[in-house]
Protein backbone atom coordinates (compact mmCIF):
# COMPACT_ATOMS: atom_id res chain seq x y z
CA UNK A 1 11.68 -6.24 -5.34
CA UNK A 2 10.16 -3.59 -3.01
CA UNK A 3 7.84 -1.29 -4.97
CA UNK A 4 7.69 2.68 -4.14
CA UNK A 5 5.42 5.37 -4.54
CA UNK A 6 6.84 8.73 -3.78
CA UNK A 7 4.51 11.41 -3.25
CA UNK A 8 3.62 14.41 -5.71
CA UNK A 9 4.96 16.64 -2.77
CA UNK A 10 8.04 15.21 -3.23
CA UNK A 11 11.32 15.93 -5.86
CA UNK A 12 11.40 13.36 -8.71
CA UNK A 13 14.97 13.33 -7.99
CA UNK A 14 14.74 11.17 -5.47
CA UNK A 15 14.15 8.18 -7.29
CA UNK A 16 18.25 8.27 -8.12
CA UNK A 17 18.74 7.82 -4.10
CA UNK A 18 16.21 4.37 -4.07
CA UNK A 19 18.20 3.09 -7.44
CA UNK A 20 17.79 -0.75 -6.27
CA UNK A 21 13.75 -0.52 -5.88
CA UNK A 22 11.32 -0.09 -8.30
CA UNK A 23 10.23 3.30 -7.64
CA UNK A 24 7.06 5.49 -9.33
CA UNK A 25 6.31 8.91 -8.71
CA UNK A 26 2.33 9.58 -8.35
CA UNK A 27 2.48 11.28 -11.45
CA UNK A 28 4.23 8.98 -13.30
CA UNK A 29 1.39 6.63 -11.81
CA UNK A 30 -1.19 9.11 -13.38
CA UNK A 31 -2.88 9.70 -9.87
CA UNK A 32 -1.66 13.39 -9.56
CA UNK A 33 -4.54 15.33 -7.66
CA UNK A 34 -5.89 12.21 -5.82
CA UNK A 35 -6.87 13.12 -2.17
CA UNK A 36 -4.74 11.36 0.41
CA UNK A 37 -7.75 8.93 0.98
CA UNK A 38 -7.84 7.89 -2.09
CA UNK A 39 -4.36 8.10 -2.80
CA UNK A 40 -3.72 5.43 -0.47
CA UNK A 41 -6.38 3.16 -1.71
CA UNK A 42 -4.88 2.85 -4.97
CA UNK A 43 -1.48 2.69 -3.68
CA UNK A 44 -1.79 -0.43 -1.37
CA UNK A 45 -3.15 -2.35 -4.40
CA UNK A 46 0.10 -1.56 -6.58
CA UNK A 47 2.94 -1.02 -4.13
CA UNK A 48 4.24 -1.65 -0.76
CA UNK A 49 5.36 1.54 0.53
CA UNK A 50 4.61 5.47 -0.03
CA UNK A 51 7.27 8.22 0.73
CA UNK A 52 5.31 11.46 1.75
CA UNK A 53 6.92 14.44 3.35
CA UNK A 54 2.87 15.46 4.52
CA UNK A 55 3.23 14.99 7.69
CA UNK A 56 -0.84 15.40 8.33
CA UNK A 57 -1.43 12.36 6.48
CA UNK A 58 -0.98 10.52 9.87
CA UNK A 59 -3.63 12.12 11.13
CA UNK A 60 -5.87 12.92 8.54
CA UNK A 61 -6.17 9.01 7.51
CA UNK A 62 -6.63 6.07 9.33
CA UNK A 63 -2.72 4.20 8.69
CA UNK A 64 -3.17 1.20 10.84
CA UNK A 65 -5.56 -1.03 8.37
CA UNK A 66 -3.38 -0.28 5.15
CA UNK A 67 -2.06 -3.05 3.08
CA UNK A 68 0.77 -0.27 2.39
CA UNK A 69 3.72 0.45 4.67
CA UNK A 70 4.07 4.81 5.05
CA UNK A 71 7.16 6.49 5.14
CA UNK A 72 7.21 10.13 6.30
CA UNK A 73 10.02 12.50 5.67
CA UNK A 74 10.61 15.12 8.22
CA UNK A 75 12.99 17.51 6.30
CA UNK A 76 13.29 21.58 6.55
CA UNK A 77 11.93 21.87 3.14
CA UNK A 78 10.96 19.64 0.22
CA UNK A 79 13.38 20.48 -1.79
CA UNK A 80 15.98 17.57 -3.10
CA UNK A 81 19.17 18.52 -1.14
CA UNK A 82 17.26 18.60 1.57
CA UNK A 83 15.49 15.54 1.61
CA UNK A 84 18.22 13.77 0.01
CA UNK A 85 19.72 14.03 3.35
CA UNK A 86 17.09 11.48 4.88
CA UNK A 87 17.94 9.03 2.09
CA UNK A 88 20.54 7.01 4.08
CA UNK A 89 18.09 6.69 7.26
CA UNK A 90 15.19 5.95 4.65
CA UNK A 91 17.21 3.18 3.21
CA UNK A 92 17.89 1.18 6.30
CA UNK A 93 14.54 1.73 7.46
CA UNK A 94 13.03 0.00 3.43
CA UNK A 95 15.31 -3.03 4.22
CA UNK A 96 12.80 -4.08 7.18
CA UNK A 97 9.56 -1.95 6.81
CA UNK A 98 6.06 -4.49 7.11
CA UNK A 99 2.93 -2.95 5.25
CA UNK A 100 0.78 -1.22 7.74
CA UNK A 101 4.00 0.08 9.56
CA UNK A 102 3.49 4.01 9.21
CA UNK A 103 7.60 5.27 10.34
CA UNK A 104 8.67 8.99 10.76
CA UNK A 105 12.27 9.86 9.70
CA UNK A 106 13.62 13.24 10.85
CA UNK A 107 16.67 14.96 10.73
CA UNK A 108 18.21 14.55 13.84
């Protein structure tokens, strides 16, 4: 089963939307503070994708040599109706994401 971290950034909520993958926030993870760097290190040990709505992180770290597949959320804000609205389009995108695939999902 396809493991998740969403990001701290994100709403908890979210988790209701990915019901059918094991999915852990970064606090529930106990990593809340950890710089993106570092973030992502201990991420690609424990789980195959992260959900971020940071859309820097692309180009504040370098994606391509991750054991971790990235998911960013392009939504108007971070709150959970919102984002929830990405949730089918993040779906079909989980179903046939590789690790070290880094995949923008907008609102369009």
């Amino acid at each position: 089963m396809l493991r998740i971290l969403l990001d701290e950034c994100l709403p908890k909520k979210i988790k209701v939307d990915l019901i059918k993958y094991i999915v852990v926030t970064v606090p529930e993870a106990g990593w809340s503070g950890k710089k993106n760097g570092e973030l992502l290190k201990l991420a690609e040990q424990n789980f195959d994708v992260f959900i971020t709505i940071d859309q820097n992180l692309v180009y504040q770290q370098k994606l391509f040599d991750k054991q971790i597949a990235v998911i960013v959320l392009s939504a108007v804000t971070n709150r959970y109706l919102d984002v929830k609205q990405l949730m089918p389009k993040v779906d079909a995108v989980l179903s046939k994401i590789n690790k070290g695939e880094i995949i923008l999902i907008e609102n369009k």
